[in-house]
N, C-alpha and C. Protein backbone atom coordinates (compact mmCIF):
# COMPACT_ATOMS: atom_id res chain seq x y z
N UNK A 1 0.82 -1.19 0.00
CA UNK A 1 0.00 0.00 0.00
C UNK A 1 0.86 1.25 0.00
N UNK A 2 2.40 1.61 0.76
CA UNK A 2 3.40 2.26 0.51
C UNK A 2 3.23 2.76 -0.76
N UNK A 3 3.86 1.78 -1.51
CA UNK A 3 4.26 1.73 -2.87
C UNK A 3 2.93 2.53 -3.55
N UNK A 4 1.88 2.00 -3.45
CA UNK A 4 0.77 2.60 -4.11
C UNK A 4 0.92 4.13 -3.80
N UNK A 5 0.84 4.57 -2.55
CA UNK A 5 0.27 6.22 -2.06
C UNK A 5 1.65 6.73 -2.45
N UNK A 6 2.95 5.72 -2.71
CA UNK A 6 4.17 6.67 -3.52
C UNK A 6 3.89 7.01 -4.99
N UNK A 7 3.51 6.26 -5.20
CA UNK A 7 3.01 6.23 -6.66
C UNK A 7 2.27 7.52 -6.84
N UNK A 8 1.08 7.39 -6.25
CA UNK A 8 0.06 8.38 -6.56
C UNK A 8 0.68 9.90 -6.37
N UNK A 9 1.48 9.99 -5.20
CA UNK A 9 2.17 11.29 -4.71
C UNK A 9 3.15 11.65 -5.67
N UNK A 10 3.85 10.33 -6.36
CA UNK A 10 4.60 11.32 -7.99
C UNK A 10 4.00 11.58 -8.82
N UNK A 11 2.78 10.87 -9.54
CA UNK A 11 1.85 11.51 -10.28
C UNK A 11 1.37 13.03 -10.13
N UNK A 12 0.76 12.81 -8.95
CA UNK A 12 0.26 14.35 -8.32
C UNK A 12 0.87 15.25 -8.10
N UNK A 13 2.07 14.96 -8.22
CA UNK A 13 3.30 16.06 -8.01
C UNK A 13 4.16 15.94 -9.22
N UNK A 14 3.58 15.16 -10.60
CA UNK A 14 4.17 15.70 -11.91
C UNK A 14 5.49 15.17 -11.74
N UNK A 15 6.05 14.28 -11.12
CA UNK A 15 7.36 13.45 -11.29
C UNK A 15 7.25 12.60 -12.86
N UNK A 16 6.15 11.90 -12.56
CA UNK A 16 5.88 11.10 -13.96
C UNK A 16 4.92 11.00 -14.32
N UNK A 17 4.68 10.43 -15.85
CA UNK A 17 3.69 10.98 -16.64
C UNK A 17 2.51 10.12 -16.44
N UNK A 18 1.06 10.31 -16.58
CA UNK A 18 -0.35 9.32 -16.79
C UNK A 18 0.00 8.22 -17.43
N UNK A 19 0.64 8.34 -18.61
CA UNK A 19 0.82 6.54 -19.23
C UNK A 19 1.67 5.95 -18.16
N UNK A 20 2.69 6.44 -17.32
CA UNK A 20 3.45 5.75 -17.08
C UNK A 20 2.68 5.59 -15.60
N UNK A 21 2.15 6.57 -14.75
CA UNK A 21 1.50 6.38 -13.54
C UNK A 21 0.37 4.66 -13.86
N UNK A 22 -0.50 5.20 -14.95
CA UNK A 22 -1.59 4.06 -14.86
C UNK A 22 -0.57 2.28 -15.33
N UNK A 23 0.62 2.24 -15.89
CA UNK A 23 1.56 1.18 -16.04
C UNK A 23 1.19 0.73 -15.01
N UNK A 24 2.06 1.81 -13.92
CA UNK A 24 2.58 1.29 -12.45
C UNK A 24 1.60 0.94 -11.57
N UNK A 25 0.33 2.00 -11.60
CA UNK A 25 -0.38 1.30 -10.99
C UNK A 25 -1.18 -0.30 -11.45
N UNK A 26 -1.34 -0.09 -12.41
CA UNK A 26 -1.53 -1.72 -12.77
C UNK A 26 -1.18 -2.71 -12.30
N UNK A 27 0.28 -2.43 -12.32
CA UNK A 27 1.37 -3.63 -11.68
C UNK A 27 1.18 -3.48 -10.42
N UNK A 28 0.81 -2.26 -10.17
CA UNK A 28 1.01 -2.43 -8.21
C UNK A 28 -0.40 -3.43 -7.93
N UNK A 29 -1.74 -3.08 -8.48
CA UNK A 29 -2.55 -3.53 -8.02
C UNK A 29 -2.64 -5.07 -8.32
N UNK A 30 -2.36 -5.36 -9.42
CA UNK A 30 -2.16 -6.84 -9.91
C UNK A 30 -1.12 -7.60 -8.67
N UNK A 31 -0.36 -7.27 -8.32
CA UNK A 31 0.81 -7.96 -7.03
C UNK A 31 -0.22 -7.76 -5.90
N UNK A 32 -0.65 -6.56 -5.43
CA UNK A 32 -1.62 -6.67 -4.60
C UNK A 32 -3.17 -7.55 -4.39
N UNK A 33 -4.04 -7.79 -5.40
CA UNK A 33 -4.78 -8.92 -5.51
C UNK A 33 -3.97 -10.32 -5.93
N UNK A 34 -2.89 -10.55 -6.32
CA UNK A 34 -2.00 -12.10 -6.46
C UNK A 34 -2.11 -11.98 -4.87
N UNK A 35 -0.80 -11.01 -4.36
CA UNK A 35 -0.93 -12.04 -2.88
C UNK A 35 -2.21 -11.63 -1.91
N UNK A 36 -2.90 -11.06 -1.98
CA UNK A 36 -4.26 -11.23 -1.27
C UNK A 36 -5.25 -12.08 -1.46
N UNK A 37 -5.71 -12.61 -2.57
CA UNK A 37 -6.46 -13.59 -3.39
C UNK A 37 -5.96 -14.51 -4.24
N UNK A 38 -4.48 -14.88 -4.02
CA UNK A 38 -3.95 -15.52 -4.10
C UNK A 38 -3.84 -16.51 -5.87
N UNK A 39 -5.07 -15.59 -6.48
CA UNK A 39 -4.81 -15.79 -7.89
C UNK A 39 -4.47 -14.71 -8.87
N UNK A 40 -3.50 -15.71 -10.00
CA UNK A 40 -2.90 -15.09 -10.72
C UNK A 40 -3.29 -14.40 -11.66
N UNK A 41 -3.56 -12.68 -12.18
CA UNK A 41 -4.45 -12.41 -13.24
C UNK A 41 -3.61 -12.86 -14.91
N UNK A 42 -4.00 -12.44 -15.55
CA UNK A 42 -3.53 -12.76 -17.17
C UNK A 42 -3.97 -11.83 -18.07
N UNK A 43 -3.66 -11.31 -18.15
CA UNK A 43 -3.69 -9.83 -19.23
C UNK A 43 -4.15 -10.37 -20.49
N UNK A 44 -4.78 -9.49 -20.98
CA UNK A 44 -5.73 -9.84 -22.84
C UNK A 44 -4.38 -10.28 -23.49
N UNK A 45 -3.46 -9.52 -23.56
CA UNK A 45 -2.15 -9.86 -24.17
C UNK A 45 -1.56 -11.32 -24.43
N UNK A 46 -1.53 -11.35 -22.65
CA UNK A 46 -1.15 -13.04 -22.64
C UNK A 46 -1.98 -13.85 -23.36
N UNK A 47 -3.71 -13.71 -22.63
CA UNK A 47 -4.62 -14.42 -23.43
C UNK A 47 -4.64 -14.52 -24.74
N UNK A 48 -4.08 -13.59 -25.51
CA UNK A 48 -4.52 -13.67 -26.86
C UNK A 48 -3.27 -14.66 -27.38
N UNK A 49 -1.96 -14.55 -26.83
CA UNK A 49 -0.85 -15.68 -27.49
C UNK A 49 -1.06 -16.90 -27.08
N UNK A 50 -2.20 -17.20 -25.83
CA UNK A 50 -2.29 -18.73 -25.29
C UNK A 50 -3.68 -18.90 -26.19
N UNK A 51 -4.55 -18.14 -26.77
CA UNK A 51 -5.17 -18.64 -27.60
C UNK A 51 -5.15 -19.10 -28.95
N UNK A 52 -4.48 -17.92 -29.10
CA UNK A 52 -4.11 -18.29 -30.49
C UNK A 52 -3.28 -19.37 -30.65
N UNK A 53 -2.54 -19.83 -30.36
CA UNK A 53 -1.57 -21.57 -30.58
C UNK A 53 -2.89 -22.24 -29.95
N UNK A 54 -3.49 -22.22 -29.49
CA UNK A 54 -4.61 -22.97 -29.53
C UNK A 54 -5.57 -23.14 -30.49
N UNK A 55 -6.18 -21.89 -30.93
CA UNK A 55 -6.76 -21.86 -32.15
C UNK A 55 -6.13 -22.46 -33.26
N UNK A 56 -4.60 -21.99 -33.26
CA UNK A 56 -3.97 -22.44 -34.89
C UNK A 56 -3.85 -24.28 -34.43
N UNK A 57 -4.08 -24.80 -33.71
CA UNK A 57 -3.96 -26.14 -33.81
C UNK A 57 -5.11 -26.76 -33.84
N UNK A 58 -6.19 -25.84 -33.72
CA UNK A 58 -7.58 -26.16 -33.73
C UNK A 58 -8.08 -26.15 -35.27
N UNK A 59 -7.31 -25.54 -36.03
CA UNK A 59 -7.38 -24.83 -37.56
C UNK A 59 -6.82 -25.51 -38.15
N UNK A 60 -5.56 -25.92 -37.51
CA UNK A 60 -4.84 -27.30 -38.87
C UNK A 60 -5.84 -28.50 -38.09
N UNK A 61 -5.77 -28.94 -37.27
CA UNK A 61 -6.73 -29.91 -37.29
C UNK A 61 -8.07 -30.18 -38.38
N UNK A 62 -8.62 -29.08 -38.05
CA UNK A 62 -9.72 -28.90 -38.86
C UNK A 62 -9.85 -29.02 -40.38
N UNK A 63 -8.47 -28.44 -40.54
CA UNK A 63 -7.84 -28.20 -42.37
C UNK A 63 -7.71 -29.60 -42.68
N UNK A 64 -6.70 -30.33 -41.67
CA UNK A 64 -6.16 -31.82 -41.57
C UNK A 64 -7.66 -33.03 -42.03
N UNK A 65 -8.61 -32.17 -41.63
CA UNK A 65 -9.62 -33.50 -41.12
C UNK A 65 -10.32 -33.20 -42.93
N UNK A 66 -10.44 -31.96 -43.15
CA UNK A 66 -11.46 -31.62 -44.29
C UNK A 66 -10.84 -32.06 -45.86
N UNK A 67 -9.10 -31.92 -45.38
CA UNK A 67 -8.45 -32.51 -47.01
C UNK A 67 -8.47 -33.83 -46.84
N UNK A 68 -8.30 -34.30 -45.50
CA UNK A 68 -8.98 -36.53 -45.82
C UNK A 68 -10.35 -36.77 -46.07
N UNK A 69 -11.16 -35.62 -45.55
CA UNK A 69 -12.20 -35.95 -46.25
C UNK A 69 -12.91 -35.72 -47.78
N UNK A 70 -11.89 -34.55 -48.16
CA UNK A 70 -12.09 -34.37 -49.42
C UNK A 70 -12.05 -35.54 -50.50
N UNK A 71 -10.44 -35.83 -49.71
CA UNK A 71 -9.73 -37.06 -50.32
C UNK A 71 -10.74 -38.44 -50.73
N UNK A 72 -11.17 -38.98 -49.66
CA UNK A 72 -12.27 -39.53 -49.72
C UNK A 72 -13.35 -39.65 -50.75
N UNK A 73 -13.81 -37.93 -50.96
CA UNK A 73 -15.14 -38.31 -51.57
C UNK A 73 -14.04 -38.06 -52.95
N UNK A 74 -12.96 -37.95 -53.53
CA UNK A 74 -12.60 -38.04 -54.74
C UNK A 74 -11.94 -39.49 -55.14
N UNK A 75 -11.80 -40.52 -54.27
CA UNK A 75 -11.59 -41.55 -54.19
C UNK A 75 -12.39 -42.49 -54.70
């Protein structure tokens, strides 16, 4: 909580800038709900690279399954 009301007191006093205040606070609050609630958050960011290799293996699968079946009906 330190860390936080330091934070806020350089903002408010023009040490550093809004993009960089709302960064920090992010990170502060994210460490602060991990160890209070003891779960880990995951940012859209992350989510989107753990989906996507999911998706793309969901997509060749899919590709995989539709050219044997093509295969098939030209057989």
């Amino acid at each position: 909580m330190a860390s936080l009301r330091s934070l806020s007191n350089d903002y408010y006093n023009n040490r550093i800038s809004f993009a960089e205040y709302r960064k920090q606070r992010g990170q502060l609050l994210q460490l602060i709900d991990e160890e209070l609630n003891g779960v880990e958050i995951v940012t859209p960011q992350e989510l989107d690279v753990e989906l996507g290799s999911v998706n793309e293996s969901l997509m060749d699968k899919a590709l995989s399954f539709l050219k044997i079946d093509k295969q098939k009906e030209t057989s």
